[in-house]
PDB file of N, CA and C in Angstrom:
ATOM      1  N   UNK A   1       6.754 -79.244 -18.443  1.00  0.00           N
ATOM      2  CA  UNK A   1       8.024 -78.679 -18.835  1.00  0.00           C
ATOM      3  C   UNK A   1       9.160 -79.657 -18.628  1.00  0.00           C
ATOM      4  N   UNK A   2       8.889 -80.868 -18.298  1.00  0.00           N
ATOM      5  CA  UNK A   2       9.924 -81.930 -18.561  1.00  0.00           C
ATOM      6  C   UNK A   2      10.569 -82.322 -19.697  1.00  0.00           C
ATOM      7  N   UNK A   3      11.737 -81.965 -19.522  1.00  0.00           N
ATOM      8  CA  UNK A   3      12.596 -81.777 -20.882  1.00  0.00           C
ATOM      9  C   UNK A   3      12.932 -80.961 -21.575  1.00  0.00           C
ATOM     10  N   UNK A   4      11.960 -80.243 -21.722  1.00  0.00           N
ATOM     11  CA  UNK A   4      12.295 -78.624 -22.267  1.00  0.00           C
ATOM     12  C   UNK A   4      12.437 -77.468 -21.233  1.00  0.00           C
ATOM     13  N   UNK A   5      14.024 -77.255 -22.045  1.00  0.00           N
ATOM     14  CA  UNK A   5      14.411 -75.653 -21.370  1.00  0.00           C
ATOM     15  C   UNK A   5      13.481 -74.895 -21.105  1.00  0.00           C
ATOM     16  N   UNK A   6      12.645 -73.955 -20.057  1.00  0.00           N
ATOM     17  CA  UNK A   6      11.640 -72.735 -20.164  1.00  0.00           C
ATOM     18  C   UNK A   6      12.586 -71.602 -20.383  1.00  0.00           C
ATOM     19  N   UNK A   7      12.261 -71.086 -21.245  1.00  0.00           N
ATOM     20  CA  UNK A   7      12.993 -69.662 -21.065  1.00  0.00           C
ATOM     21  C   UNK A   7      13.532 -68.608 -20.389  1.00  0.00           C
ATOM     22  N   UNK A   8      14.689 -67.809 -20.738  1.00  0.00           N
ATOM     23  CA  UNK A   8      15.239 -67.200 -19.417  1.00  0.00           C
ATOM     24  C   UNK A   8      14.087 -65.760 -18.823  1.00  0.00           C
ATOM     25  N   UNK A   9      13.949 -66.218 -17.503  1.00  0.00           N
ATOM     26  CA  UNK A   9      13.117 -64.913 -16.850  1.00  0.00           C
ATOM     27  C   UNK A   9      13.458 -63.849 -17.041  1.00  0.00           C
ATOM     28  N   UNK A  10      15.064 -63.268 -17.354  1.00  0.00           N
ATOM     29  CA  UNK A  10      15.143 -62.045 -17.743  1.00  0.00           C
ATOM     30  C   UNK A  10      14.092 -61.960 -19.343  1.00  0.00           C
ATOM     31  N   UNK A  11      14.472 -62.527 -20.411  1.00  0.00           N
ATOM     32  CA  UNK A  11      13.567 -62.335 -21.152  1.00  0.00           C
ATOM     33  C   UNK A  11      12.064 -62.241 -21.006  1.00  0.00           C
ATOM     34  N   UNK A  12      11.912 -63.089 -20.443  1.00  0.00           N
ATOM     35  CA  UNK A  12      10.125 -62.952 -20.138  1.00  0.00           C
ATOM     36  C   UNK A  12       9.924 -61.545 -19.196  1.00  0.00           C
ATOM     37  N   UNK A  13      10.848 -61.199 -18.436  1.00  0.00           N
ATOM     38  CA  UNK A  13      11.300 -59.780 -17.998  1.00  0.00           C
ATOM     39  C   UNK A  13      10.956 -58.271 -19.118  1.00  0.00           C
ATOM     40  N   UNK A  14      11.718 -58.711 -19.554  1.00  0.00           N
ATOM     41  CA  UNK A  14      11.813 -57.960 -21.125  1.00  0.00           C
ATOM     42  C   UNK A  14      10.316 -58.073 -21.665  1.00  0.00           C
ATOM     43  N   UNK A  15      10.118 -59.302 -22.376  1.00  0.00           N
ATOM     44  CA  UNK A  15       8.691 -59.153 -22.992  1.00  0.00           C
ATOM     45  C   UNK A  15       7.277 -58.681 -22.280  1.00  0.00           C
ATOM     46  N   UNK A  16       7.480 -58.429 -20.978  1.00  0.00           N
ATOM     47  CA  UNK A  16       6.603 -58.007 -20.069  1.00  0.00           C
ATOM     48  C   UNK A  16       6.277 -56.814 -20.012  1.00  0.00           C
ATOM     49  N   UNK A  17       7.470 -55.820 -19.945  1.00  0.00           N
ATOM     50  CA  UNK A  17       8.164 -54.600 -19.815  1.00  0.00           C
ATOM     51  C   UNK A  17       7.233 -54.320 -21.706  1.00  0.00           C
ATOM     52  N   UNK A  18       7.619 -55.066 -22.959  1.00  0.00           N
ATOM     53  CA  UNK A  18       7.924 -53.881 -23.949  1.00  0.00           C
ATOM     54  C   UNK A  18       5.947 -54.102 -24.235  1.00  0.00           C
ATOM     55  N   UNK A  19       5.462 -55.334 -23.719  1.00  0.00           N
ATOM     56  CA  UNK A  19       4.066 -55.403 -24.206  1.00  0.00           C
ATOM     57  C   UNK A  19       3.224 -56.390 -23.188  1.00  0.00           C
ATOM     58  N   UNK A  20       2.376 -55.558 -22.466  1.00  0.00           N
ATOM     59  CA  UNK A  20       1.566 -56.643 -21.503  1.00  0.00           C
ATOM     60  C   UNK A  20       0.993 -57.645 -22.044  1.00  0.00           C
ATOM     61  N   UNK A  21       1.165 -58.443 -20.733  1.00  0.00           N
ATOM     62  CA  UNK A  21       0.415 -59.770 -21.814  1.00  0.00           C
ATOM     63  C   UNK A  21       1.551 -60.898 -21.945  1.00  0.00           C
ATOM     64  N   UNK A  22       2.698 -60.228 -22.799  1.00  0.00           N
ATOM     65  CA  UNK A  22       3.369 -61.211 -23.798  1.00  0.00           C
ATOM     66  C   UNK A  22       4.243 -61.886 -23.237  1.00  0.00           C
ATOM     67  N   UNK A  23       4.652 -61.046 -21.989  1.00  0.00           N
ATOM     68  CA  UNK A  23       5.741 -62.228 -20.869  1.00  0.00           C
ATOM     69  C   UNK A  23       5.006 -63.442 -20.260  1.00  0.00           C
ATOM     70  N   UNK A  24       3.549 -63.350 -20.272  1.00  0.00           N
ATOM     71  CA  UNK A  24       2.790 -64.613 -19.746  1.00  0.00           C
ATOM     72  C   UNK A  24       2.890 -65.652 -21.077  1.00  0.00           C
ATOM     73  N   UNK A  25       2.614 -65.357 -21.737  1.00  0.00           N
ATOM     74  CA  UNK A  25       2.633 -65.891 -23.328  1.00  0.00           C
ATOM     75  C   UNK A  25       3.863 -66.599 -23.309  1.00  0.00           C
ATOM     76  N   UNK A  26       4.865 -65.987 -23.528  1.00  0.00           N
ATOM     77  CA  UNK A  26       6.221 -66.273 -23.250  1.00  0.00           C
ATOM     78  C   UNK A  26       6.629 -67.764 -22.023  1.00  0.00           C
ATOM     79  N   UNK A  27       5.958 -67.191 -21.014  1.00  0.00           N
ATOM     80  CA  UNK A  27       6.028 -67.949 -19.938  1.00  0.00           C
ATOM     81  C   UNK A  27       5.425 -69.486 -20.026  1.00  0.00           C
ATOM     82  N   UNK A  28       4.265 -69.202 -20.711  1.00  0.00           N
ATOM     83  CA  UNK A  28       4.036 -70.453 -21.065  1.00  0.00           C
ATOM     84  C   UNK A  28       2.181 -70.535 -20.684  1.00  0.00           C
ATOM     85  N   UNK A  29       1.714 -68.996 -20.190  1.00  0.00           N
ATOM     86  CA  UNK A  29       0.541 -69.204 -20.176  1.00  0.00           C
ATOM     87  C   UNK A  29      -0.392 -68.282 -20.649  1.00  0.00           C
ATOM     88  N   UNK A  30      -0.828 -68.508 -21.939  1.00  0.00           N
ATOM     89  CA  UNK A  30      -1.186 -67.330 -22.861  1.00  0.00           C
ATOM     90  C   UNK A  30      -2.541 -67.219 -21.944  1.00  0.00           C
ATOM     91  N   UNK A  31      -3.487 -68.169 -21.336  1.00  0.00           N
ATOM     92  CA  UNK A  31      -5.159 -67.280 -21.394  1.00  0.00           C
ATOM     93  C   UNK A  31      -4.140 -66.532 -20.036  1.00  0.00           C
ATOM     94  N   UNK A  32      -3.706 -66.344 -19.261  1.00  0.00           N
ATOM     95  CA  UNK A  32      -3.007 -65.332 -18.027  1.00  0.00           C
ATOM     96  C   UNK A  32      -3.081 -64.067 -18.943  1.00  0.00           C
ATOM     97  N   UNK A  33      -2.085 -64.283 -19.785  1.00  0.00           N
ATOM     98  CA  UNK A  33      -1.252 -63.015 -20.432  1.00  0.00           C
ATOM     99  C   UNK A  33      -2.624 -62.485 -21.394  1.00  0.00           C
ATOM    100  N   UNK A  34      -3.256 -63.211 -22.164  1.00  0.00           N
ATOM    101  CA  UNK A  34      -4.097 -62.299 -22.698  1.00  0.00           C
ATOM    102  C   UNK A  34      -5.359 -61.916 -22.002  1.00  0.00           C
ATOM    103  N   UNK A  35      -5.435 -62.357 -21.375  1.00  0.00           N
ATOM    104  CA  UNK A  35      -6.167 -61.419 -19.998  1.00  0.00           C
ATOM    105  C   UNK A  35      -5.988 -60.445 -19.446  1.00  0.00           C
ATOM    106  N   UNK A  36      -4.694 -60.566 -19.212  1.00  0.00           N
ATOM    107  CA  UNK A  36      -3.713 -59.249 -18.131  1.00  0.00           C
ATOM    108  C   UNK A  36      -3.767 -58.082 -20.059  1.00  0.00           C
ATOM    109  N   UNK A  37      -3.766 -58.383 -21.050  1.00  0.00           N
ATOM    110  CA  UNK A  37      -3.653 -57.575 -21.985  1.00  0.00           C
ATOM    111  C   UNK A  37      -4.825 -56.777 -22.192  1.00  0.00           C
ATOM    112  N   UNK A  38      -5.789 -57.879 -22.298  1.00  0.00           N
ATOM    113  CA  UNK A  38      -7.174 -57.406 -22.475  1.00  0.00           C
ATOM    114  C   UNK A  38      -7.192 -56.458 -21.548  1.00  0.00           C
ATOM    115  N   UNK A  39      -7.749 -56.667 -19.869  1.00  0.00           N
ATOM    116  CA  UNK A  39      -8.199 -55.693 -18.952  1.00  0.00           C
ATOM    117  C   UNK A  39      -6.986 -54.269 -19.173  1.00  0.00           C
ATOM    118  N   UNK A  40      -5.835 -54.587 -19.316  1.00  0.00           N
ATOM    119  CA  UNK A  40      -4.476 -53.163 -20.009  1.00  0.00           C
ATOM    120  C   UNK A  40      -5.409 -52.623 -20.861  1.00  0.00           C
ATOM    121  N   UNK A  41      -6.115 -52.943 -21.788  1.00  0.00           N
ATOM    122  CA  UNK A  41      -6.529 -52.208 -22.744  1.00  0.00           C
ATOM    123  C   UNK A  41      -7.792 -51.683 -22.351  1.00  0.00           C
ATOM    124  N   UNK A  42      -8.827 -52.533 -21.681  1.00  0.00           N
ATOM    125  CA  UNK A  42     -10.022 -51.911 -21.353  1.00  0.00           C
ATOM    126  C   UNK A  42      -9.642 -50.930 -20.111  1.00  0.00           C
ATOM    127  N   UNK A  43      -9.256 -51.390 -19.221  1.00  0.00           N
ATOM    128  CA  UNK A  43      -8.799 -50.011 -18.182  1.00  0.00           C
ATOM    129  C   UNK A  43      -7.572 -48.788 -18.846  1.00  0.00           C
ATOM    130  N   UNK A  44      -7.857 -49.156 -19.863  1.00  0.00           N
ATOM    131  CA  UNK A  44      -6.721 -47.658 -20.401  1.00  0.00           C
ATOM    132  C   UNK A  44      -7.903 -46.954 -20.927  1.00  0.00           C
ATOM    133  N   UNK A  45      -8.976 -47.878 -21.696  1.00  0.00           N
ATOM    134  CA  UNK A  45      -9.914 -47.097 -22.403  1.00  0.00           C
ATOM    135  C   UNK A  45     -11.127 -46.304 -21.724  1.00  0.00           C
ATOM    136  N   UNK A  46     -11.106 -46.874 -20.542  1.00  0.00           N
ATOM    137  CA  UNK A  46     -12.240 -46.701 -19.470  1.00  0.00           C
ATOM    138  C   UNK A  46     -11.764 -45.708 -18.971  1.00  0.00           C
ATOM    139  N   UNK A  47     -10.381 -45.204 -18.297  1.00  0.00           N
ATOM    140  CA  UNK A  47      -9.809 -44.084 -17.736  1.00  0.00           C
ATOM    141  C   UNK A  47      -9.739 -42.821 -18.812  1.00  0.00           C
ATOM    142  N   UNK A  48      -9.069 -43.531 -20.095  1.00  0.00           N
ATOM    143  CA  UNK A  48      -9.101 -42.275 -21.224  1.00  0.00           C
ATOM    144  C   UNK A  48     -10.369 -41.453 -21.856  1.00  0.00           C
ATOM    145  N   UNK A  49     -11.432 -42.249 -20.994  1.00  0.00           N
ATOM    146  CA  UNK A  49     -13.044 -41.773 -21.676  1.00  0.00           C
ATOM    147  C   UNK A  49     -13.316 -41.081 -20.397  1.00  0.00           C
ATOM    148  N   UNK A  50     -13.173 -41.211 -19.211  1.00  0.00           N
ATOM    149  CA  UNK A  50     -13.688 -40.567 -18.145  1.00  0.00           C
ATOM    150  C   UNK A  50     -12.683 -39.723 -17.509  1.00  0.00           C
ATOM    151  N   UNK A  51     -11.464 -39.348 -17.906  1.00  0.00           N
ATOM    152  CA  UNK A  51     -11.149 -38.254 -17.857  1.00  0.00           C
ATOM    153  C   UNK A  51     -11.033 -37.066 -18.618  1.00  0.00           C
ATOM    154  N   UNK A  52     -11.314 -35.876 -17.990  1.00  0.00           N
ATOM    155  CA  UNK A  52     -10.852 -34.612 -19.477  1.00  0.00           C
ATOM    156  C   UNK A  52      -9.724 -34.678 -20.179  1.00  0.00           C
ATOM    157  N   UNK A  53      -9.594 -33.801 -21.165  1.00  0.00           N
ATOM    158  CA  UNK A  53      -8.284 -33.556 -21.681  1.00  0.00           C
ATOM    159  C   UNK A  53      -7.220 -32.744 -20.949  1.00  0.00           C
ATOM    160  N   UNK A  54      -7.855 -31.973 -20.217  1.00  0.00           N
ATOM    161  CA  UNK A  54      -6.551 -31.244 -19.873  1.00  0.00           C
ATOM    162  C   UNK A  54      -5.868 -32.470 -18.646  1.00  0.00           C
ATOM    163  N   UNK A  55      -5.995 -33.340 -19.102  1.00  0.00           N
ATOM    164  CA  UNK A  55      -5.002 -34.356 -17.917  1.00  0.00           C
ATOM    165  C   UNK A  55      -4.150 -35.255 -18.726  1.00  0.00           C
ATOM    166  N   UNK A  56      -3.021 -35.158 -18.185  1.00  0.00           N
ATOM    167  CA  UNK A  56      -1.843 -35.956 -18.611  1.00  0.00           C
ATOM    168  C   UNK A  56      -2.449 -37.366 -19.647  1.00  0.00           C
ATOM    169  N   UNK A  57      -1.262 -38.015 -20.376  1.00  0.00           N
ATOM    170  CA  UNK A  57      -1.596 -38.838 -21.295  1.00  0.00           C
ATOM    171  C   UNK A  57      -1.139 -40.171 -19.802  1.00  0.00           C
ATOM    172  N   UNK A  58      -0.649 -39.792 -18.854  1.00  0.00           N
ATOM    173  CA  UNK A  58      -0.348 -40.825 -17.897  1.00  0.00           C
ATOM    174  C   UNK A  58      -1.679 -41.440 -17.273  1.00  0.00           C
ATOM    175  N   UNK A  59      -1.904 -39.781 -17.247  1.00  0.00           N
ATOM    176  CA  UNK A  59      -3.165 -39.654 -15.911  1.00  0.00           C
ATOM    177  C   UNK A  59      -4.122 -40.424 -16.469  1.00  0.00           C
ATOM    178  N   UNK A  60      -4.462 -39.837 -18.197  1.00  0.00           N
ATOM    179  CA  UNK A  60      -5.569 -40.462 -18.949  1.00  0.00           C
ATOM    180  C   UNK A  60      -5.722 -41.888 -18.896  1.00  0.00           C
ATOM    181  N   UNK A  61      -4.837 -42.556 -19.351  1.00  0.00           N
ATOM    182  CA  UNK A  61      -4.636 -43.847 -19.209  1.00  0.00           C
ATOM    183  C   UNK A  61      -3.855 -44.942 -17.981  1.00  0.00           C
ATOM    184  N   UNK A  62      -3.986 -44.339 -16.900  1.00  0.00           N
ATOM    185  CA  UNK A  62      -3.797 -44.541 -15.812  1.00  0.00           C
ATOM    186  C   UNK A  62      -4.738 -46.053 -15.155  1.00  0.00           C
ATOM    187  N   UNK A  63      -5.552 -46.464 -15.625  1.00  0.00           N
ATOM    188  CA  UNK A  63      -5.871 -48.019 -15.108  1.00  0.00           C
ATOM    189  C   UNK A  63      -5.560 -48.925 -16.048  1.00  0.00           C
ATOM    190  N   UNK A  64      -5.150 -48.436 -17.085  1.00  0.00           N
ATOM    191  CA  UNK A  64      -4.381 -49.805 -18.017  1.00  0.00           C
ATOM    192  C   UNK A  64      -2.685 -49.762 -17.266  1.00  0.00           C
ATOM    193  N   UNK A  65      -2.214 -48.587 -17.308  1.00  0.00           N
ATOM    194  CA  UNK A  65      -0.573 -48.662 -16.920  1.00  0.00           C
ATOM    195  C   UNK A  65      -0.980 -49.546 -15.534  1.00  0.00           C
ATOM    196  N   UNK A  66      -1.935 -48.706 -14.596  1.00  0.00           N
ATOM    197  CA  UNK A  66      -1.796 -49.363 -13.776  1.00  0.00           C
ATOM    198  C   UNK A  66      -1.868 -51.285 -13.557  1.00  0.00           C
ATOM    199  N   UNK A  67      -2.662 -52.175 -14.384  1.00  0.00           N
ATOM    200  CA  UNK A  67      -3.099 -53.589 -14.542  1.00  0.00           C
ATOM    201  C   UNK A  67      -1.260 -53.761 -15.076  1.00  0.00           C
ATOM    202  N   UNK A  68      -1.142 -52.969 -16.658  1.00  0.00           N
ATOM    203  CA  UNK A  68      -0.011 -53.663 -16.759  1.00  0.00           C
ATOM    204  C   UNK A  68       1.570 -53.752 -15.656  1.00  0.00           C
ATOM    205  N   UNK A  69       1.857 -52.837 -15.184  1.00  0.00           N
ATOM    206  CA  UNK A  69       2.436 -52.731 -13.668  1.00  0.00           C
ATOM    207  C   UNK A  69       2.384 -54.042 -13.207  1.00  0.00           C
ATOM    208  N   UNK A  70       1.404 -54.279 -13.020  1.00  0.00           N
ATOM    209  CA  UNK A  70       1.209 -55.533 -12.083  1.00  0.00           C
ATOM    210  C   UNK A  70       1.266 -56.731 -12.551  1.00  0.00           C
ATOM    211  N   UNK A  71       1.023 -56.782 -13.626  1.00  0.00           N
ATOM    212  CA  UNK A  71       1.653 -58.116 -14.790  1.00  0.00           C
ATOM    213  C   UNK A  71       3.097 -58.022 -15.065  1.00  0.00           C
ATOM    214  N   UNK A  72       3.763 -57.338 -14.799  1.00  0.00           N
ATOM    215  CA  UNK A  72       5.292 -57.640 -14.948  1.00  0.00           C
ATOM    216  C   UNK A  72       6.137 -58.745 -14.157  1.00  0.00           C
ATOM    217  N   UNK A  73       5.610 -58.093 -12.489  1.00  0.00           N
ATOM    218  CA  UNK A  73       6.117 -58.848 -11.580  1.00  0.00           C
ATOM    219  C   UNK A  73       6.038 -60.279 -11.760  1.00  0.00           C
ATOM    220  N   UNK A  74       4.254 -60.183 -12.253  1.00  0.00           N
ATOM    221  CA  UNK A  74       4.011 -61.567 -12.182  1.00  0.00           C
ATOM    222  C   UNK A  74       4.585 -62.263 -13.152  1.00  0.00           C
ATOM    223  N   UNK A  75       4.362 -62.108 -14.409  1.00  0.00           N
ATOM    224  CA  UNK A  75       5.217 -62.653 -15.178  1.00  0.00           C
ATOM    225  C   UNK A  75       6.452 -63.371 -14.842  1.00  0.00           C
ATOM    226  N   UNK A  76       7.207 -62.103 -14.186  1.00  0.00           N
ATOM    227  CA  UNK A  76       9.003 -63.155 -14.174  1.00  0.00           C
ATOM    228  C   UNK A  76       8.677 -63.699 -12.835  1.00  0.00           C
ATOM    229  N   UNK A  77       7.580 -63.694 -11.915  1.00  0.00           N
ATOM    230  CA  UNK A  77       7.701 -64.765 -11.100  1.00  0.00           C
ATOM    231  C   UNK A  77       7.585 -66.125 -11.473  1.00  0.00           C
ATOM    232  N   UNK A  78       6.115 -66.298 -12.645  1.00  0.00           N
ATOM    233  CA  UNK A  78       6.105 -67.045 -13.246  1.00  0.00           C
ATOM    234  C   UNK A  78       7.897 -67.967 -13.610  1.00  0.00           C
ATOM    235  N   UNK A  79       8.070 -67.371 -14.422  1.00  0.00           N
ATOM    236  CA  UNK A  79       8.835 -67.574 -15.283  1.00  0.00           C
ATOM    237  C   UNK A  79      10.679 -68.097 -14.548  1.00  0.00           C
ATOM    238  N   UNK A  80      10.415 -67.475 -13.143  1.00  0.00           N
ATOM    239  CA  UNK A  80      11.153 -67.582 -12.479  1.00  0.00           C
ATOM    240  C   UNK A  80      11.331 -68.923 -11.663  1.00  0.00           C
ATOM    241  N   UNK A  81      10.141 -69.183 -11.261  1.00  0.00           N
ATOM    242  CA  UNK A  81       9.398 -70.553 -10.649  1.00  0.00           C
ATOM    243  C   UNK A  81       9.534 -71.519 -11.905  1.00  0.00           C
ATOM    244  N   UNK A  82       9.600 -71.235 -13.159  1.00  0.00           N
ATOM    245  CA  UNK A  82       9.469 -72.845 -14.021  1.00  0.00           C
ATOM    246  C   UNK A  82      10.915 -72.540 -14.252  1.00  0.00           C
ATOM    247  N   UNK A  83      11.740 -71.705 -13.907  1.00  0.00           N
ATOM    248  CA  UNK A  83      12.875 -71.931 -14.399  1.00  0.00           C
ATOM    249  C   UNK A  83      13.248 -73.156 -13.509  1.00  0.00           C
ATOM    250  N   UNK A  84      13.397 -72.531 -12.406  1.00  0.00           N
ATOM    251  CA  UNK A  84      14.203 -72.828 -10.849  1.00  0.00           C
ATOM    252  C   UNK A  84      13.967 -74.312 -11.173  1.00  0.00           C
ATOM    253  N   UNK A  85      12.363 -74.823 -11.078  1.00  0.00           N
ATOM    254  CA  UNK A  85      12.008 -76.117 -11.170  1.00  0.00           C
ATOM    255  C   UNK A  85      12.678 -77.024 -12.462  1.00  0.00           C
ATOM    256  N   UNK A  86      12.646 -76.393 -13.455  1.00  0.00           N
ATOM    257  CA  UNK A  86      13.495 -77.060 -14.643  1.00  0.00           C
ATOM    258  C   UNK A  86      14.795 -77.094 -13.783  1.00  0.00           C
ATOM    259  N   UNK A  87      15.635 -76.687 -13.324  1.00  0.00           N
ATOM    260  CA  UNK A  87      17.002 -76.435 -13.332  1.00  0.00           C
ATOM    261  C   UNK A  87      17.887 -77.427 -12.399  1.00  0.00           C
ATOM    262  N   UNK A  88      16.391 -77.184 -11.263  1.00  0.00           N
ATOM    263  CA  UNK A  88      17.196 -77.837  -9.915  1.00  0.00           C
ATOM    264  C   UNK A  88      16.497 -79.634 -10.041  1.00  0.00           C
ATOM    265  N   UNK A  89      15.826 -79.656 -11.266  1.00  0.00           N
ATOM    266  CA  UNK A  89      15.321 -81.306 -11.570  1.00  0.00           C
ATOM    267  C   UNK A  89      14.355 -81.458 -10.714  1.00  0.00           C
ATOM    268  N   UNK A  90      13.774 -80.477  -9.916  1.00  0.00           N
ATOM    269  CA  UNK A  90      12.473 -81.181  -8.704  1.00  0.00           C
ATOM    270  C   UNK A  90      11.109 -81.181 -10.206  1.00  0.00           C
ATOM    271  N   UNK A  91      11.320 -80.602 -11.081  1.00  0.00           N
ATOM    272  CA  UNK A  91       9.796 -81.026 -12.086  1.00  0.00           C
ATOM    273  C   UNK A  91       9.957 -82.459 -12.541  1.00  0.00           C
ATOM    274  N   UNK A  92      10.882 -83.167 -12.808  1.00  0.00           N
ATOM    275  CA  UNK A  92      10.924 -84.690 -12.979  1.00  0.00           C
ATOM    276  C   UNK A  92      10.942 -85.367 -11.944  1.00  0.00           C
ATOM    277  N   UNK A  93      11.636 -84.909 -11.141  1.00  0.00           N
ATOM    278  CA  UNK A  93      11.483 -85.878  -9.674  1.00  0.00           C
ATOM    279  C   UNK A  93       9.635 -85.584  -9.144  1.00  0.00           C
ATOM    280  N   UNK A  94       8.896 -84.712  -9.149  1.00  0.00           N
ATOM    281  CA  UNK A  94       7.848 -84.237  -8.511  1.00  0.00           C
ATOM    282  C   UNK A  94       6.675 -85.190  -9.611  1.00  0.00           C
ATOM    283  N   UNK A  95       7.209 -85.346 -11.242  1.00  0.00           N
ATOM    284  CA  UNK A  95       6.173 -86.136 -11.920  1.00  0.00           C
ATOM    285  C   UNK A  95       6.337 -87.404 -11.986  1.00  0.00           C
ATOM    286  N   UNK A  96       7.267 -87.990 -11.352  1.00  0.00           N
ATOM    287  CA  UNK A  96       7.708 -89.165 -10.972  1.00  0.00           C
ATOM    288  C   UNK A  96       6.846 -89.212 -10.456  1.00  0.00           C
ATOM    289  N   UNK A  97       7.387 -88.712  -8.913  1.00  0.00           N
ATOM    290  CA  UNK A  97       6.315 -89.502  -7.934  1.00  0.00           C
ATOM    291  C   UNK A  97       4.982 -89.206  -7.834  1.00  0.00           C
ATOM    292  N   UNK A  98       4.541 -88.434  -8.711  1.00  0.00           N
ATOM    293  CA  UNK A  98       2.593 -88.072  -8.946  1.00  0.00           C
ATOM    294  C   UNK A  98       2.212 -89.870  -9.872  1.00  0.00           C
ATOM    295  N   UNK A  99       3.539 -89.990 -10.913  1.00  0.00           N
ATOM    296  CA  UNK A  99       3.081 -91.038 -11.627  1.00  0.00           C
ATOM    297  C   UNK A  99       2.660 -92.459 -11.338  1.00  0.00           C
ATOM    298  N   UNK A 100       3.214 -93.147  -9.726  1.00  0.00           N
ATOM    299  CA  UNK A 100       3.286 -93.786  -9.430  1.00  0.00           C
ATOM    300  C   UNK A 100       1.889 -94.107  -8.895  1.00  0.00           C
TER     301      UNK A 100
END
């Protein structure tokens, strides 16, 4: 990410929030994000098959909400960490001295 702006963490915030997955994508690391999408979808489908109907559409799909939940945070940490490092110049100073 030397040289190029990373994008603002509120956005990758945002893209996290409207579709799992896509704030990693965003962030800059799609196999993360389509991973965290994939298992969203198989634990939504796995909960929505092994519960009855008379249970909430929450309840039903309750281990995908739950995976995606947890990809949010990560995301804008991500995203938060390549900012900081773009900003405060330690990613050029840090590939400097790896280069030497």
């Amino acid at each position: 990410m030397i040289g190029k702006t990373p994008i603002n963490p509120l956005i990758v915030l945002a893209l996290a929030i409207v579709l799992p997955g896509m704030g990693h994508v965003a962030a800059g690391q799609p196999q993360r994000g389509l991973g965290f999408a994939f298992f969203t979808l198989l634990l939504a489908l796995l909960t929505w098959h092994t519960t009855g109907p008379d249970i909430s559409f929450i309840g039903r799909s309750a281990g995908g909400l739950f995976v995606w939940a947890l990809s949010i945070p990560d995301a804008y940490r991500i995203a938060r960490v390549n900012y900081e490092i773009w900003r405060t110049g330690a990613g050029a100073g840090a590939a400097a001295a790896t280069a030497r």
